[in-house]
PDB file of N, CA and C in Angstrom:
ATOM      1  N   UNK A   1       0.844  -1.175   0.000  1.00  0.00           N
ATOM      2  CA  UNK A   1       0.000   0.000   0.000  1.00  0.00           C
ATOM      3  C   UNK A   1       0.890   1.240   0.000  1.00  0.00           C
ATOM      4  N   UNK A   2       0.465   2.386  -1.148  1.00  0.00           N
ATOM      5  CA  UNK A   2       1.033   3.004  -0.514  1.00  0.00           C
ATOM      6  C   UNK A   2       0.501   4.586   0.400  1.00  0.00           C
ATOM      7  N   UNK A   3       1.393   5.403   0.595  1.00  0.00           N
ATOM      8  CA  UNK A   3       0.973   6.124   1.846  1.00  0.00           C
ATOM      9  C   UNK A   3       1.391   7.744   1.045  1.00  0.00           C
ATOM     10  N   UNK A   4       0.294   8.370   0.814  1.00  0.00           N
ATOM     11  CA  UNK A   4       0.849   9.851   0.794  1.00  0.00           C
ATOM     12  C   UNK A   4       0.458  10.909   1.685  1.00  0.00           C
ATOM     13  N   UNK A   5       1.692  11.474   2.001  1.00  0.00           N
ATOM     14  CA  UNK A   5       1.408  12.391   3.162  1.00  0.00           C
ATOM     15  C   UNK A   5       1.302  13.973   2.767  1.00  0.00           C
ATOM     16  N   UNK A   6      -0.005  14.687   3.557  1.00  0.00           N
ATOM     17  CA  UNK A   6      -0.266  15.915   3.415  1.00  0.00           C
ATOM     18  C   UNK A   6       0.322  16.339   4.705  1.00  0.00           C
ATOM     19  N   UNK A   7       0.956  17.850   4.537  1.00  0.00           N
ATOM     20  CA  UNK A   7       1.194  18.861   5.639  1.00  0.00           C
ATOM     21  C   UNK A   7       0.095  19.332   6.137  1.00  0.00           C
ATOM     22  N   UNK A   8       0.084  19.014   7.499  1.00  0.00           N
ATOM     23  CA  UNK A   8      -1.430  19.076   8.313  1.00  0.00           C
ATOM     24  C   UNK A   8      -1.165  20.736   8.458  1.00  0.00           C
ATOM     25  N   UNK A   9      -0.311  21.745   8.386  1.00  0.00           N
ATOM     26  CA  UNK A   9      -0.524  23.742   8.298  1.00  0.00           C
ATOM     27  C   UNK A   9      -1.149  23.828   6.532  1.00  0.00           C
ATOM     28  N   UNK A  10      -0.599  23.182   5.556  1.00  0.00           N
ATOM     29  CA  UNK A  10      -0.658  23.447   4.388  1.00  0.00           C
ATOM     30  C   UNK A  10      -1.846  23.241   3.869  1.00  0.00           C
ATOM     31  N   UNK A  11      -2.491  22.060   3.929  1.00  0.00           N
ATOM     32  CA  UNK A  11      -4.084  21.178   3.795  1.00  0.00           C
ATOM     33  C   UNK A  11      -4.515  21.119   4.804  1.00  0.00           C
ATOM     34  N   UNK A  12      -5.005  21.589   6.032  1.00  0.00           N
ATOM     35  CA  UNK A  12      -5.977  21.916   7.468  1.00  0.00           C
ATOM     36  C   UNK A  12      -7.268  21.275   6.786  1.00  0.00           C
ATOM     37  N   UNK A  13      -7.588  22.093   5.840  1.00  0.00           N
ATOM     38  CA  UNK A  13      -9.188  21.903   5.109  1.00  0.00           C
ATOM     39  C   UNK A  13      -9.549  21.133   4.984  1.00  0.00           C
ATOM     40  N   UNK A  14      -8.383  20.737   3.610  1.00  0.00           N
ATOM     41  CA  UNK A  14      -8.414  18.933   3.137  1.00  0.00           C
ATOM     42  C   UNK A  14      -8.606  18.119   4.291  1.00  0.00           C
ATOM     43  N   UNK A  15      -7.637  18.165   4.734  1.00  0.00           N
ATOM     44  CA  UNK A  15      -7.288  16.725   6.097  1.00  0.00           C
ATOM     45  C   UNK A  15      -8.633  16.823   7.170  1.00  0.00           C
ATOM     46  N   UNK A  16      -8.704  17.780   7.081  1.00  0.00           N
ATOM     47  CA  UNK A  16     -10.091  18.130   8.393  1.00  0.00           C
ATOM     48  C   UNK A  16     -11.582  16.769   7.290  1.00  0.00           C
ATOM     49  N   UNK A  17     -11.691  17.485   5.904  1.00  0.00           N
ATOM     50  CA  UNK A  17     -12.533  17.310   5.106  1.00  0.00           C
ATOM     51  C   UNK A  17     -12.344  15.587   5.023  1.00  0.00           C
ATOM     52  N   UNK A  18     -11.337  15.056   5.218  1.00  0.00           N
ATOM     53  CA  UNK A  18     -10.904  13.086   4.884  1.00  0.00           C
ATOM     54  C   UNK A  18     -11.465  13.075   6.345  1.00  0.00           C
ATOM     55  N   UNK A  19     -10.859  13.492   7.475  1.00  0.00           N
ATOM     56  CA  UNK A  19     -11.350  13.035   8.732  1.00  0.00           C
ATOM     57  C   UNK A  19     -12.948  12.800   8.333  1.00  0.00           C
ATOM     58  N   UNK A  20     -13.797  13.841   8.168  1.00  0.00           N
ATOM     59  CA  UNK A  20     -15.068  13.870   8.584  1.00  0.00           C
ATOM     60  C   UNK A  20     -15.607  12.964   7.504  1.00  0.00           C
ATOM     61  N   UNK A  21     -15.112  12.689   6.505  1.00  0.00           N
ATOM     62  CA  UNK A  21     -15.730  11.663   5.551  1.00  0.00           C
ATOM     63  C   UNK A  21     -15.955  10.381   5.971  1.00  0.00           C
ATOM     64  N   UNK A  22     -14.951  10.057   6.245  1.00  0.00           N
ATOM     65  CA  UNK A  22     -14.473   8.642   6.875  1.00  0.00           C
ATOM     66  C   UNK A  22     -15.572   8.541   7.927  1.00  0.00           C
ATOM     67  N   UNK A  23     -15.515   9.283   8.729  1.00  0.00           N
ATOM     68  CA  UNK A  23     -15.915   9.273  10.128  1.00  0.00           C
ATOM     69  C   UNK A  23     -17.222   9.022   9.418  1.00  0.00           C
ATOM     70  N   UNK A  24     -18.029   9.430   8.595  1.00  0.00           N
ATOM     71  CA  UNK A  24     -19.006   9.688   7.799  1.00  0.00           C
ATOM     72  C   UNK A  24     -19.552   8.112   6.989  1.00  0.00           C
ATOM     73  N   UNK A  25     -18.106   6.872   7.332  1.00  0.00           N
ATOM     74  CA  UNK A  25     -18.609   6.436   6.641  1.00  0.00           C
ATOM     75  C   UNK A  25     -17.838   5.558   5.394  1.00  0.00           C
ATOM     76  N   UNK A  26     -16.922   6.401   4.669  1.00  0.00           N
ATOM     77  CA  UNK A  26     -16.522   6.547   3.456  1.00  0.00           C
ATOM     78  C   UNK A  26     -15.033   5.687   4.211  1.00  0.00           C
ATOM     79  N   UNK A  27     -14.703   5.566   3.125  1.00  0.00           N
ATOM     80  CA  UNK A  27     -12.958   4.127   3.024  1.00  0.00           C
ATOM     81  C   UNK A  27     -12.083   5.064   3.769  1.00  0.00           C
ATOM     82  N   UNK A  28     -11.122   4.676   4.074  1.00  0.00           N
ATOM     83  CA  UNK A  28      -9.801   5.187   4.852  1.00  0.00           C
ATOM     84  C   UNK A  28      -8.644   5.021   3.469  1.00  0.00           C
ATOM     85  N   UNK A  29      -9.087   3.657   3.450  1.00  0.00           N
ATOM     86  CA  UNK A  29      -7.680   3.001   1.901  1.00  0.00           C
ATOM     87  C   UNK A  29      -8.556   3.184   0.720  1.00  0.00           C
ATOM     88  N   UNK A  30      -7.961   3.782   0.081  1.00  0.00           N
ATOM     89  CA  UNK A  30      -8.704   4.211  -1.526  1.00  0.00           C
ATOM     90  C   UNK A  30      -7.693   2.984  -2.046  1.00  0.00           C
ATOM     91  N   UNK A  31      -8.258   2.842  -3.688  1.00  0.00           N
ATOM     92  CA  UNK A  31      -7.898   2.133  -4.344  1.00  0.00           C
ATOM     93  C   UNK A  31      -7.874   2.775  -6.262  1.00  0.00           C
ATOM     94  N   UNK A  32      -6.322   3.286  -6.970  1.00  0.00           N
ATOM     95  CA  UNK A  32      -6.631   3.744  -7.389  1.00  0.00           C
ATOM     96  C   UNK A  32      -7.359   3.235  -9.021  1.00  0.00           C
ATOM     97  N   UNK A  33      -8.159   4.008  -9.640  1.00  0.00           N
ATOM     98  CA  UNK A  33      -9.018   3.538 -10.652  1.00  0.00           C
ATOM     99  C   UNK A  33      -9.420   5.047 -11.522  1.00  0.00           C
ATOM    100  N   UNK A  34      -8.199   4.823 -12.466  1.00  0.00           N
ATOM    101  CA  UNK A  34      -8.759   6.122 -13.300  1.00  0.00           C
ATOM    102  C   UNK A  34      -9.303   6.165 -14.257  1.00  0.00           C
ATOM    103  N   UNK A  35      -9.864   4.709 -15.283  1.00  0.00           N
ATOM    104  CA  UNK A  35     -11.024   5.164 -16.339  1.00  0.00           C
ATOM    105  C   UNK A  35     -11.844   5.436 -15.746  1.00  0.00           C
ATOM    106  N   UNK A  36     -12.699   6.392 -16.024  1.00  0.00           N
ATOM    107  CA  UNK A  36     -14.116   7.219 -16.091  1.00  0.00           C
ATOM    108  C   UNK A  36     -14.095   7.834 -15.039  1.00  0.00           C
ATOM    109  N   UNK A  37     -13.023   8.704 -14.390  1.00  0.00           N
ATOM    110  CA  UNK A  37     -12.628   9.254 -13.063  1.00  0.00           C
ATOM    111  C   UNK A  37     -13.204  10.802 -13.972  1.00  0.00           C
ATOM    112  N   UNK A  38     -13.342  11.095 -15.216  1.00  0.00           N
ATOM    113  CA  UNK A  38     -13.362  13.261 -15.215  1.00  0.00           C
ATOM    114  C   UNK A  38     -15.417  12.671 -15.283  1.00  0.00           C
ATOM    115  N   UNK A  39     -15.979  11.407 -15.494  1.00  0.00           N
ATOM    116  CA  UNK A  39     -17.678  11.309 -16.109  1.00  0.00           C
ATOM    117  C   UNK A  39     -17.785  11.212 -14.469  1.00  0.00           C
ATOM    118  N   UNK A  40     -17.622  10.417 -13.754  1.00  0.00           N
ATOM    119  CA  UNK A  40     -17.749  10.506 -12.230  1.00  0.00           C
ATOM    120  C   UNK A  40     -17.501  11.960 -11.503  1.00  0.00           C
ATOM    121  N   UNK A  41     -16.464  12.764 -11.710  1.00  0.00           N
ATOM    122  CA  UNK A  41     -16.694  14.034 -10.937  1.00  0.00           C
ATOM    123  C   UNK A  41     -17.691  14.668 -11.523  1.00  0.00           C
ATOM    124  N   UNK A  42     -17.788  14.792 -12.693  1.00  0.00           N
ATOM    125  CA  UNK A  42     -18.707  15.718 -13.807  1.00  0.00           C
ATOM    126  C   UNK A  42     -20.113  15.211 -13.017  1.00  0.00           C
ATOM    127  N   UNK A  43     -20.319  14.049 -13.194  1.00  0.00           N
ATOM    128  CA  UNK A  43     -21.747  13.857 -12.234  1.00  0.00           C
ATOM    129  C   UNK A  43     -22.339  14.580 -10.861  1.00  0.00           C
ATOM    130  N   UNK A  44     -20.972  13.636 -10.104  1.00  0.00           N
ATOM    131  CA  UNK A  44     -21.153  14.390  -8.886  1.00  0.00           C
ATOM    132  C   UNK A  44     -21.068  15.888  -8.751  1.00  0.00           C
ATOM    133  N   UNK A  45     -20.171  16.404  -9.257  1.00  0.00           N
ATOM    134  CA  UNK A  45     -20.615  17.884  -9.267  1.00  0.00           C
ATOM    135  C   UNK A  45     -20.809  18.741  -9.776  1.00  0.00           C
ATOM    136  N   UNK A  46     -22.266  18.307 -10.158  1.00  0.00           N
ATOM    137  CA  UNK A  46     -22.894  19.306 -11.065  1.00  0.00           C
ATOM    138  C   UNK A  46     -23.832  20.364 -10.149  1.00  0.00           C
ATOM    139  N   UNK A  47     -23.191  21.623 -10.831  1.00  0.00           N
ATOM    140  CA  UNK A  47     -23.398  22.745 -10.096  1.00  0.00           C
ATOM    141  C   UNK A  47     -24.681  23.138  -9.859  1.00  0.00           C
ATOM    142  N   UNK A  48     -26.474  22.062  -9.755  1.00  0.00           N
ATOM    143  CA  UNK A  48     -27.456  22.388  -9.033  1.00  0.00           C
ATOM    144  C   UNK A  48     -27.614  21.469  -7.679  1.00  0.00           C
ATOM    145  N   UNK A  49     -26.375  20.802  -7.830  1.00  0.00           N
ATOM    146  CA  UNK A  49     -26.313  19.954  -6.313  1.00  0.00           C
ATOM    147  C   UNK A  49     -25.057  20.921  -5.511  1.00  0.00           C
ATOM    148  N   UNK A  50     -23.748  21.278  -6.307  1.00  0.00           N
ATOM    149  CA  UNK A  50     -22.885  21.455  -5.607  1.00  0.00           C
ATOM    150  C   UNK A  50     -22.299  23.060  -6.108  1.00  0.00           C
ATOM    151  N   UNK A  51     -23.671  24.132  -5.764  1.00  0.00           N
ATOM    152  CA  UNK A  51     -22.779  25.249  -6.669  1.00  0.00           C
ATOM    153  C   UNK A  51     -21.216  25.684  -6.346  1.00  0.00           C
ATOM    154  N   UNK A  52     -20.876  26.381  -7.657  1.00  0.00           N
ATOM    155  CA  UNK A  52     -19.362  26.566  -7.182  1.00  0.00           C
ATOM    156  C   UNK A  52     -19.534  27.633  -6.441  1.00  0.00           C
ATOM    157  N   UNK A  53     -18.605  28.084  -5.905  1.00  0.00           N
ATOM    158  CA  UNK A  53     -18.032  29.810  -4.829  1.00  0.00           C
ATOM    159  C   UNK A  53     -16.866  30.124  -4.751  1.00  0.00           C
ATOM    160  N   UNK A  54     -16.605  31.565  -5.003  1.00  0.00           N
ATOM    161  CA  UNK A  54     -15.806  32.100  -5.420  1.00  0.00           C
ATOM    162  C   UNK A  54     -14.482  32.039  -4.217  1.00  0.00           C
ATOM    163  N   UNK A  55     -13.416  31.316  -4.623  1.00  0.00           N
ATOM    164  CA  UNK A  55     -12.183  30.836  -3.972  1.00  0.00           C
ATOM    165  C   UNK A  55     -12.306  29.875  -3.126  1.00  0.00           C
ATOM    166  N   UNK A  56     -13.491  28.804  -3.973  1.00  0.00           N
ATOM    167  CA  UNK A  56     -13.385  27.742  -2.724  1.00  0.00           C
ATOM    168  C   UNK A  56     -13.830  26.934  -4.224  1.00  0.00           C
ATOM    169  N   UNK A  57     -12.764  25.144  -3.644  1.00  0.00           N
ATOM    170  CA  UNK A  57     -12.879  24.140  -4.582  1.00  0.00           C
ATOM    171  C   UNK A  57     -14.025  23.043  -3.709  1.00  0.00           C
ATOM    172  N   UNK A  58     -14.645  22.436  -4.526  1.00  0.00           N
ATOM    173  CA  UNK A  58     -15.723  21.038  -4.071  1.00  0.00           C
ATOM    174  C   UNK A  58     -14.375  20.060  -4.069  1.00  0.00           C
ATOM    175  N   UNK A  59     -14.213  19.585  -2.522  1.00  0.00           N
ATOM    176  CA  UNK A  59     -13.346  18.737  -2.451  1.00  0.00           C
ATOM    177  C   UNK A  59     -14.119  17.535  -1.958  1.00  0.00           C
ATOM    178  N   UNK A  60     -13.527  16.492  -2.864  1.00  0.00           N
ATOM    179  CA  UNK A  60     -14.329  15.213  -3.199  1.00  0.00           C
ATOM    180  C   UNK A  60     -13.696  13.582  -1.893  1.00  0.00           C
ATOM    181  N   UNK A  61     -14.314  13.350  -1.652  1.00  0.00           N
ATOM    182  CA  UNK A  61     -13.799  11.773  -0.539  1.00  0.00           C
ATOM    183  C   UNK A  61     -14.603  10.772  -1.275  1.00  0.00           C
ATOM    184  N   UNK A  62     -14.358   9.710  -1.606  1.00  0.00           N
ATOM    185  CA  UNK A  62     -13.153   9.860  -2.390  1.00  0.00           C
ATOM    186  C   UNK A  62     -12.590  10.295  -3.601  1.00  0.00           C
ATOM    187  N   UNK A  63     -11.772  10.471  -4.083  1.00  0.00           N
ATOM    188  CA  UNK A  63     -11.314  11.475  -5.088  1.00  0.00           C
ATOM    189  C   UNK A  63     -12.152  10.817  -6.433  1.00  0.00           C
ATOM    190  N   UNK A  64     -12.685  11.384  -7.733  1.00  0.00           N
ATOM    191  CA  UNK A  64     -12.998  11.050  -8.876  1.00  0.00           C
ATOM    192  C   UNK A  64     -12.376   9.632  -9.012  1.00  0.00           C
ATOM    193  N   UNK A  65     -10.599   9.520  -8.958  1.00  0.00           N
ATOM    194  CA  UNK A  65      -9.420   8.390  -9.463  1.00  0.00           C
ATOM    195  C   UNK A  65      -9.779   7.407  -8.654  1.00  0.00           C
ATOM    196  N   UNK A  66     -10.404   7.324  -7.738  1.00  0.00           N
ATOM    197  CA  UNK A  66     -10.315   6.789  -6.943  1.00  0.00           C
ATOM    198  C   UNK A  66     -11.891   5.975  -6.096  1.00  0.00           C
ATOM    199  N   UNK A  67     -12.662   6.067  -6.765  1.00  0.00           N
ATOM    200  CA  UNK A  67     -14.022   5.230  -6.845  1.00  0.00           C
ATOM    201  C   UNK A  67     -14.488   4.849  -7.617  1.00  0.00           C
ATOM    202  N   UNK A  68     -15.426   3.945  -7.905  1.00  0.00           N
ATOM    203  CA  UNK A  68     -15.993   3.140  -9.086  1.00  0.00           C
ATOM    204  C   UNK A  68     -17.610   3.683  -9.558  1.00  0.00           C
ATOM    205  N   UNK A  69     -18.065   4.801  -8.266  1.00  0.00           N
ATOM    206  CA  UNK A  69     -19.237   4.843  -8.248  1.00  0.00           C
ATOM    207  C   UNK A  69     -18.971   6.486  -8.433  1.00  0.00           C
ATOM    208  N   UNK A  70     -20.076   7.475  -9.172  1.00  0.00           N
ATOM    209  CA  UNK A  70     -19.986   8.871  -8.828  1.00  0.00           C
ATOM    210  C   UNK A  70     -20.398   9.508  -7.278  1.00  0.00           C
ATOM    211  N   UNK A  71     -20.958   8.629  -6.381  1.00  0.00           N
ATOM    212  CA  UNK A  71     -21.444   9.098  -5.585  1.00  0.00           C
ATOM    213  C   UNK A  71     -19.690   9.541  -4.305  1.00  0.00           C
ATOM    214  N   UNK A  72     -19.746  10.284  -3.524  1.00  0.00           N
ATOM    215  CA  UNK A  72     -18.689  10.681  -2.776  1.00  0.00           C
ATOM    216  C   UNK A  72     -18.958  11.488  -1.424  1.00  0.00           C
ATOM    217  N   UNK A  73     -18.562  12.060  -0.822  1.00  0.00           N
ATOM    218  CA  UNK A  73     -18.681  12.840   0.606  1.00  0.00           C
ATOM    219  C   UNK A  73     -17.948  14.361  -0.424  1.00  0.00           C
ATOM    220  N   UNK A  74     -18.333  15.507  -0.109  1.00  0.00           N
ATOM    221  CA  UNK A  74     -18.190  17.205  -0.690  1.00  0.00           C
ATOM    222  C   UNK A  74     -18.118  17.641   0.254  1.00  0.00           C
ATOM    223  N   UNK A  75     -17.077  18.350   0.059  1.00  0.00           N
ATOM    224  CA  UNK A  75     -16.856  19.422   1.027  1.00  0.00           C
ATOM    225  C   UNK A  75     -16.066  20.895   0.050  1.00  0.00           C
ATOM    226  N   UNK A  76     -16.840  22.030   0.569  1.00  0.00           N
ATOM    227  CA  UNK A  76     -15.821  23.282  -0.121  1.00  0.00           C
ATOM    228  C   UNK A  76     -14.794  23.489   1.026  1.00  0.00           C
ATOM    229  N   UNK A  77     -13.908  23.773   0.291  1.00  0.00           N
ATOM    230  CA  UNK A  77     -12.265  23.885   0.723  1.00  0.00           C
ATOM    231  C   UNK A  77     -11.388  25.168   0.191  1.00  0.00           C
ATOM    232  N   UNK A  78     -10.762  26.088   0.902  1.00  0.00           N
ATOM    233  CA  UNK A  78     -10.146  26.686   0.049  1.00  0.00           C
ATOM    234  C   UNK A  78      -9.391  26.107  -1.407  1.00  0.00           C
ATOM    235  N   UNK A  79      -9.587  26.956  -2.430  1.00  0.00           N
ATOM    236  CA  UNK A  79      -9.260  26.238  -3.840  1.00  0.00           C
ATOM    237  C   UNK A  79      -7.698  25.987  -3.740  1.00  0.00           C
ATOM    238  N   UNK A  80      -6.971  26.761  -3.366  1.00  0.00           N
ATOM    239  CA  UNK A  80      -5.783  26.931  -2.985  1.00  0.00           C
ATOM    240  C   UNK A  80      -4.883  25.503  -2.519  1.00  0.00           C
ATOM    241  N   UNK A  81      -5.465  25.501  -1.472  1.00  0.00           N
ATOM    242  CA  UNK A  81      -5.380  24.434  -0.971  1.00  0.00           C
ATOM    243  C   UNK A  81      -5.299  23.219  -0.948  1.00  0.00           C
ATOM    244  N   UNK A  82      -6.668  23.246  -1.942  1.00  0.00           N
ATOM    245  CA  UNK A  82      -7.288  22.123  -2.502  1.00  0.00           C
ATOM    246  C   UNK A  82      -6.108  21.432  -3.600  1.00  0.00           C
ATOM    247  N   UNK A  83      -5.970  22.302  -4.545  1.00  0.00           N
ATOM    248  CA  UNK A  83      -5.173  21.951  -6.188  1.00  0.00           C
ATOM    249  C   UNK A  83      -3.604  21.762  -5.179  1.00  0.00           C
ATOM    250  N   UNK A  84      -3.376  22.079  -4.275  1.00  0.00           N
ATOM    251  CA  UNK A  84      -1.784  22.218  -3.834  1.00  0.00           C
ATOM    252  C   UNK A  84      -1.888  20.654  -3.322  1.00  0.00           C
ATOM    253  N   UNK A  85      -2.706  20.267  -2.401  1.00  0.00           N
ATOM    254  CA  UNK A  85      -3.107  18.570  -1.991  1.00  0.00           C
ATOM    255  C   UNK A  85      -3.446  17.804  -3.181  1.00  0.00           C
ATOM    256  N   UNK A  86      -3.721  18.291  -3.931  1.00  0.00           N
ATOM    257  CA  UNK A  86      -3.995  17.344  -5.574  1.00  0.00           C
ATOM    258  C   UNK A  86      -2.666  17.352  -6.451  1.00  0.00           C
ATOM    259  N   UNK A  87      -1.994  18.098  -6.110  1.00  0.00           N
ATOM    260  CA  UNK A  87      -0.966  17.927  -6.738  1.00  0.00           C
ATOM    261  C   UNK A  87       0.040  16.998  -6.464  1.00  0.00           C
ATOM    262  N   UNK A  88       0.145  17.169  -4.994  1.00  0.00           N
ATOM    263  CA  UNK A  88       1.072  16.164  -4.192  1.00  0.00           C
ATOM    264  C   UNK A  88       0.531  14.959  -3.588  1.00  0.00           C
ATOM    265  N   UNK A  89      -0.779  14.680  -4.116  1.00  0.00           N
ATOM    266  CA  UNK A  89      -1.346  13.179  -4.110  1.00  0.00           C
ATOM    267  C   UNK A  89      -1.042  12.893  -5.958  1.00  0.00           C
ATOM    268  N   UNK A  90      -1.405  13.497  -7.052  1.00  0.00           N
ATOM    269  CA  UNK A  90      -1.229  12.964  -8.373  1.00  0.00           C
ATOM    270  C   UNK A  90      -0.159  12.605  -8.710  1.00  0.00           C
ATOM    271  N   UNK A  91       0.756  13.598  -7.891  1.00  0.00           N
ATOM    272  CA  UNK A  91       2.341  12.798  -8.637  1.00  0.00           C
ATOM    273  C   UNK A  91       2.702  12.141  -7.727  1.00  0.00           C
ATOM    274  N   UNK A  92       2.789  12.014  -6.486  1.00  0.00           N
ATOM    275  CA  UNK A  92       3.102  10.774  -5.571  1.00  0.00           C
ATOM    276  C   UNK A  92       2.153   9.336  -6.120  1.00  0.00           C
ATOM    277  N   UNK A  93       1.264   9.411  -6.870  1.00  0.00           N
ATOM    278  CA  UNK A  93       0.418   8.219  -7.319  1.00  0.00           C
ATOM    279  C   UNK A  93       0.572   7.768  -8.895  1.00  0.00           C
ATOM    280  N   UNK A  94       1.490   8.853  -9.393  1.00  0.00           N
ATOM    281  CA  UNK A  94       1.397   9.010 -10.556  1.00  0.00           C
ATOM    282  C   UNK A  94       2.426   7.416 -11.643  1.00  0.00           C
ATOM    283  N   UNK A  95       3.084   7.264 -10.333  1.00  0.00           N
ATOM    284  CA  UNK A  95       3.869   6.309 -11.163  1.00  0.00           C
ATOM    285  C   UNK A  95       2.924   4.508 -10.922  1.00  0.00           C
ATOM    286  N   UNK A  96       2.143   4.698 -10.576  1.00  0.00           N
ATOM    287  CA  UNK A  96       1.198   3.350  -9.851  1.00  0.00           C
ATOM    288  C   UNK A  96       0.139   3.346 -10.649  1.00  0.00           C
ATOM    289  N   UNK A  97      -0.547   1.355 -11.217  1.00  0.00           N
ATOM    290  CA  UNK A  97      -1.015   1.377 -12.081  1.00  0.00           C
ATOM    291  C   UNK A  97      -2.257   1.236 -11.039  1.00  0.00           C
ATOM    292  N   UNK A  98      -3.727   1.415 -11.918  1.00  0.00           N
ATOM    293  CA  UNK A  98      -4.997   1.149 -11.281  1.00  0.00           C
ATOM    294  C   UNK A  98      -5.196  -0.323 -10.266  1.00  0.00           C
ATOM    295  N   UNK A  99      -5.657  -0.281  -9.710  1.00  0.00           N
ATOM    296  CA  UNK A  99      -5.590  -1.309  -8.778  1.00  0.00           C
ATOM    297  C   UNK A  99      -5.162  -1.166  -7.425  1.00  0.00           C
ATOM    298  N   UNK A 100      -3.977  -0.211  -7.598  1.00  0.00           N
ATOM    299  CA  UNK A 100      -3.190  -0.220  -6.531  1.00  0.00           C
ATOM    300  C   UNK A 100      -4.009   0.854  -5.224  1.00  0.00           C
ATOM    301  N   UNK A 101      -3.384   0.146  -3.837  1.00  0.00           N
ATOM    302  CA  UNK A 101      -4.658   0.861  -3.011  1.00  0.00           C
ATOM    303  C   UNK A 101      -3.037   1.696  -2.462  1.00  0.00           C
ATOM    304  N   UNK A 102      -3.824   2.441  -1.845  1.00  0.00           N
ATOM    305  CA  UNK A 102      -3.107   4.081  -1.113  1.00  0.00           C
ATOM    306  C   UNK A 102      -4.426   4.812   0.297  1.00  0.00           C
ATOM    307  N   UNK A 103      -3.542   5.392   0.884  1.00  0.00           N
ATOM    308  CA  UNK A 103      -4.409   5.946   2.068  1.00  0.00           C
ATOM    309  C   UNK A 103      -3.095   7.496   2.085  1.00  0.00           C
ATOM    310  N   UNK A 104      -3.928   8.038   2.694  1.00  0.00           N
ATOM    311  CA  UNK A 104      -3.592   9.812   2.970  1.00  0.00           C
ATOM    312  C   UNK A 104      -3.393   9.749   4.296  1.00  0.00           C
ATOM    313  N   UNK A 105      -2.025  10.464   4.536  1.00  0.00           N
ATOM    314  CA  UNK A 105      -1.354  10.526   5.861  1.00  0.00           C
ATOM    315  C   UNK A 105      -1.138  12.098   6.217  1.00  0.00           C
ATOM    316  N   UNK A 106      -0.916  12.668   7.404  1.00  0.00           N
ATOM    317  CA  UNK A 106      -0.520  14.047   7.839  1.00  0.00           C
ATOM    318  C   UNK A 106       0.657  14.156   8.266  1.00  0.00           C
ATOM    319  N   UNK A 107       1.505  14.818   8.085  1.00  0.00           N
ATOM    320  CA  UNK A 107       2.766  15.762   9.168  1.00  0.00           C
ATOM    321  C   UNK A 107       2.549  16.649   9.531  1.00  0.00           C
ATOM    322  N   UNK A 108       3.528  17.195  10.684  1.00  0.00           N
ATOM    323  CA  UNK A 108       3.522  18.435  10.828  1.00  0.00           C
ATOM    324  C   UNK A 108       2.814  18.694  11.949  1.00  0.00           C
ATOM    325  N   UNK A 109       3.018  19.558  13.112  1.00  0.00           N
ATOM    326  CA  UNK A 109       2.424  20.158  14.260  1.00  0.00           C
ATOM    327  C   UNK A 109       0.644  20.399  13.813  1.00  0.00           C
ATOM    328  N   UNK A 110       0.068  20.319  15.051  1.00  0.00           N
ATOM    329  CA  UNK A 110      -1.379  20.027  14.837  1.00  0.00           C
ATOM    330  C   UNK A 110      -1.631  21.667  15.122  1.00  0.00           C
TER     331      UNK A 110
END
């Protein structure tokens, strides 16, 4: 499995937003799966369920790549934030073929 870690000062939002999912319910270990990962977000967030707002991203549990179903846990997140934790989960995952499972970890002073 593998393990990517977010900076718990940098992603607060994010990491707050995985806690409450889970807790909610939703997987701890994702598993990744990227055909039909952009028709799955496009579903889920379509903007008369999830309007957008200005400097804040719909952050998804589990991610589009990373479920088989469109349905997910939403949360708005600073956008900022958001794309900076997507970045450093896509390329930490980036070299791993579908199948492979992964879970999201924190550093850093609370």
């Amino acid at each position: 499995m593998v393990t990517v870690t977010l900076d718990r000062r940098r992603h607060r939002a994010v990491l707050a937003h995985i806690r409450r999912a889970i807790r909610a319910g939703w997987p701890r270990v994702l598993t990744v799966n990227r055909p039909g990962a952009d028709e799955r977000r496009d579903q889920l967030l379509d903007d008369a369920r999830y309007p957008t707002r200005p400097g804040m991203d719909r952050d998804e549990w589990p991610m589009a790549f990373a479920r088989t179903s469109w349905r997910a846990h939403v949360a708005y997140v600073p956008a900022r934030e958001n794309r900076s934790a997507g970045a450093i989960i896509s390329n930490r995952l980036r070299p791993y073929c579908d199948g492979t499972r992964f879970r999201i970890a924190s550093r850093g002073h609370r």
